[in-house]
C-alpha atoms as a PDB file:
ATOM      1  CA  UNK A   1      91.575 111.259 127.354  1.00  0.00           C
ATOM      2  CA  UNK A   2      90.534 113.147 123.986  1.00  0.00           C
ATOM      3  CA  UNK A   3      88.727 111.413 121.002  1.00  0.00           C
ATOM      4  CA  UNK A   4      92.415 111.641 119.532  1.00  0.00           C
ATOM      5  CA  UNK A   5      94.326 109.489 121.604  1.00  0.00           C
ATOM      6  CA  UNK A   6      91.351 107.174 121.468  1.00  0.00           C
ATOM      7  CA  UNK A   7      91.945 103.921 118.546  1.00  0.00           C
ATOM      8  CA  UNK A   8      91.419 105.830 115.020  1.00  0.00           C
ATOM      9  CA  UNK A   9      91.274 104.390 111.631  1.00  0.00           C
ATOM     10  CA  UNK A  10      92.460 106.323 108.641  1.00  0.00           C
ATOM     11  CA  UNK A  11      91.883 105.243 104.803  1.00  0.00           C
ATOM     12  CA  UNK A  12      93.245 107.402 102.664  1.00  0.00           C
ATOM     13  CA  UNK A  13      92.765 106.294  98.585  1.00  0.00           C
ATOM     14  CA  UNK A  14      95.134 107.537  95.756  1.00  0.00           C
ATOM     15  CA  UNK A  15      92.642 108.068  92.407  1.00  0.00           C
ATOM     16  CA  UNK A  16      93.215 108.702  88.735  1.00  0.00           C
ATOM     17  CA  UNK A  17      92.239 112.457  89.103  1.00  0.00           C
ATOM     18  CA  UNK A  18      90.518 115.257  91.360  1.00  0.00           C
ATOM     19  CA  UNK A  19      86.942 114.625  89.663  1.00  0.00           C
ATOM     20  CA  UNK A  20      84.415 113.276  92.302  1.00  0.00           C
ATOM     21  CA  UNK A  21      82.423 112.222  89.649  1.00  0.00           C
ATOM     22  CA  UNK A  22      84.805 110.189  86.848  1.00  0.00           C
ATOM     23  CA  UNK A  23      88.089 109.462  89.102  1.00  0.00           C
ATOM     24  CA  UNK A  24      88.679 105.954  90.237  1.00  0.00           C
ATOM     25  CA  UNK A  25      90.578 104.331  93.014  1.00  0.00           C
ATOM     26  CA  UNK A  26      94.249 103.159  91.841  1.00  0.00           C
ATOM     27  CA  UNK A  27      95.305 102.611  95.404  1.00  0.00           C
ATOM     28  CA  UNK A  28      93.625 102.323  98.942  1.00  0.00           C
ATOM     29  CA  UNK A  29      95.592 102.360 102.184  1.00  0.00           C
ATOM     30  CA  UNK A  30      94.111 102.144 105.917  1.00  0.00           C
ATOM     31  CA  UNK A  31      96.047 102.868 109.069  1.00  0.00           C
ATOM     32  CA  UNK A  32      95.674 102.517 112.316  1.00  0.00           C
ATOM     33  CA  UNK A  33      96.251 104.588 114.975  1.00  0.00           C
ATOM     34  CA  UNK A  34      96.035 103.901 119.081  1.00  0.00           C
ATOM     35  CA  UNK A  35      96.993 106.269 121.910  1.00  0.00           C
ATOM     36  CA  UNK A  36      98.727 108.367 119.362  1.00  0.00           C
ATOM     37  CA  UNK A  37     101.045 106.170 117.511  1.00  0.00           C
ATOM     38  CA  UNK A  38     100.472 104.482 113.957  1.00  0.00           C
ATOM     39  CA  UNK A  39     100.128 100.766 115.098  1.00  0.00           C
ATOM     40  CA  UNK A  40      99.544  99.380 111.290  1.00  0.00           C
ATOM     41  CA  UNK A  41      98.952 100.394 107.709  1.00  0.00           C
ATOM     42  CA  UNK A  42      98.217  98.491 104.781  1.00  0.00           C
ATOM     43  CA  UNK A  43      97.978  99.167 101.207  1.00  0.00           C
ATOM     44  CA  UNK A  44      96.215  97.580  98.196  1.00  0.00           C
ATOM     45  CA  UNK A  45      96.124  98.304  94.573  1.00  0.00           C
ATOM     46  CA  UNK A  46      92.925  98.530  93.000  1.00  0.00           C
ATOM     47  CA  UNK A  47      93.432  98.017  89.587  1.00  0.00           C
ATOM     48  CA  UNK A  48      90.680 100.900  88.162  1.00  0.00           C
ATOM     49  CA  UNK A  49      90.307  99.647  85.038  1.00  0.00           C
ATOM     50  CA  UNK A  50      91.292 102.685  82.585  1.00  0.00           C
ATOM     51  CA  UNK A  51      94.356 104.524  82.048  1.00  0.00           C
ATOM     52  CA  UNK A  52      96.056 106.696  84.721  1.00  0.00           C
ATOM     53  CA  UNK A  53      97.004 109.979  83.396  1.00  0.00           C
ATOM     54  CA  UNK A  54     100.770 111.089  84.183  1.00  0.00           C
ATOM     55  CA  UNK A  55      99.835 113.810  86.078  1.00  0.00           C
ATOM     56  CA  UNK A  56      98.026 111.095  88.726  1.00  0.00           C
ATOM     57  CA  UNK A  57     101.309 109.237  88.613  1.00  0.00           C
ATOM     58  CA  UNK A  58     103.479 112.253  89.190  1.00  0.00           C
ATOM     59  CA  UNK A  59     101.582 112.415  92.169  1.00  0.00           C
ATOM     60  CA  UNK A  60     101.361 108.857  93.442  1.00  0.00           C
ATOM     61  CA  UNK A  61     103.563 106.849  91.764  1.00  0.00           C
ATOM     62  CA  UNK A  62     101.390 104.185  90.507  1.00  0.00           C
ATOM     63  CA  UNK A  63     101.182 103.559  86.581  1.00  0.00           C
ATOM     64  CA  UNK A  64      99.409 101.170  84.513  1.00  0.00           C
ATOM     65  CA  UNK A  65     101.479  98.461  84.742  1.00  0.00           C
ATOM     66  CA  UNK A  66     102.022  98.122  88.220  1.00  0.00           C
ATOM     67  CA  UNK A  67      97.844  98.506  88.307  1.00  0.00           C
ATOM     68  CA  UNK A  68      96.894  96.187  85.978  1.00  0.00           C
ATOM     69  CA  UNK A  69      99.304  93.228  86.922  1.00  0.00           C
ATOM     70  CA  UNK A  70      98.735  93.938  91.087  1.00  0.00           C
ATOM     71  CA  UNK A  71      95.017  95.756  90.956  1.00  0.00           C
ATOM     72  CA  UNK A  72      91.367  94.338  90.670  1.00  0.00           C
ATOM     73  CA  UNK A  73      88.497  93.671  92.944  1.00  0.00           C
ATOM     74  CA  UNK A  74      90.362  90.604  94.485  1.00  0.00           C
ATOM     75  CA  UNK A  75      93.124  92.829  95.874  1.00  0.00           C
ATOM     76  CA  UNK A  76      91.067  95.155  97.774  1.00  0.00           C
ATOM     77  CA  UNK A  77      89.556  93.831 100.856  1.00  0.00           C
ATOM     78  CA  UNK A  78      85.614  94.043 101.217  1.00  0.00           C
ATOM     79  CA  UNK A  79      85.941  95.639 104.277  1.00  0.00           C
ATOM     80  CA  UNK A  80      88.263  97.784 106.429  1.00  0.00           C
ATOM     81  CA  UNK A  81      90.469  95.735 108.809  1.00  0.00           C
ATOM     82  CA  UNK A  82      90.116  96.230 112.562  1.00  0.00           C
ATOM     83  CA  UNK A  83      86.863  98.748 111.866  1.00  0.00           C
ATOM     84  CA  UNK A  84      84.503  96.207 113.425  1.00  0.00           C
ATOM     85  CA  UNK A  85      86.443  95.451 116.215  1.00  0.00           C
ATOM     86  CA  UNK A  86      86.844  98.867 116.954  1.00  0.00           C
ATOM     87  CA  UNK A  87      83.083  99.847 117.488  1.00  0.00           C
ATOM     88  CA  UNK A  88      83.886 103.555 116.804  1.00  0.00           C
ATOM     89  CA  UNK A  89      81.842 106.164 114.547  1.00  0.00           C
ATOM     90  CA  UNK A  90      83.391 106.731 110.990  1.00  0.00           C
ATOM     91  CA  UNK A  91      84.008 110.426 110.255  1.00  0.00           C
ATOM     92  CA  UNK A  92      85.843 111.953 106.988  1.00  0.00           C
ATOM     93  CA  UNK A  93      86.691 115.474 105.581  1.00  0.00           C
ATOM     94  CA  UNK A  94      86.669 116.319 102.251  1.00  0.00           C
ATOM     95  CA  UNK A  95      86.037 112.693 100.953  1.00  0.00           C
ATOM     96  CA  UNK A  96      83.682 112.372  97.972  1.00  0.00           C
ATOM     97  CA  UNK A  97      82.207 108.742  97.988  1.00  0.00           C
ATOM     98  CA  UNK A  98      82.232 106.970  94.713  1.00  0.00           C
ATOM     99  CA  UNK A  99      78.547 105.734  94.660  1.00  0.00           C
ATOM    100  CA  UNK A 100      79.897 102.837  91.829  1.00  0.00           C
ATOM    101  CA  UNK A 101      82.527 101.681  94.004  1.00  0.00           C
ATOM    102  CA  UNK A 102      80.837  98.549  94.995  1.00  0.00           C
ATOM    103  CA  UNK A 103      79.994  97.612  91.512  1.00  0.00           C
ATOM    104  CA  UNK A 104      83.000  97.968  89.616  1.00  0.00           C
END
């Protein structure tokens, strides 16, 4: 069996821009994946706490409003759901890691 039939989790975020360095999470969403089929996806707000520009809503959907009144650290989970049980090495491509994350 190939390492892509094998159980996989995906998290893909949606951010306020394309700048490793200054965007910020608006939206996180994790799915899971086993023998080739999506088995479960869930996705949180995350509330980044300054404006969205329009062009980052053009592309995701999520504005202000629906940020601020469903965002914030409460809404996003501490940790990725079903990763532990899974006991499988994380790998990404193209993903720049927000150093701050765990502070904001």
């Amino acid at each position: 069996m190939g390492w892509h039939r094998e159980p996989l989790i995906g998290f893909e975020p949606e951010t306020t821009g394309t700048d490793p360095h200054g965007t910020r999470i608006v939206t996180g969403a994790v799915s899971e994946v086993g023998a080739g089929e999506a088995v479960g996806r869930r996705e949180w707000p995350a509330g980044p706490g300054v404006p969205i520009p329009e062009d980052a809503v053009a592309v995701h959907g999520v504005g202000d409003e629906r940020a601020t009144a469903e965002g914030g650290p409460a809404a996003f989970p501490p940790r990725v759901p079903g990763a532990s049980r899974m006991s499988r090495p994380a790998a990404a491509c193209r993903v720049p890691v927000h150093a701050g994350a765990e502070a904001a």
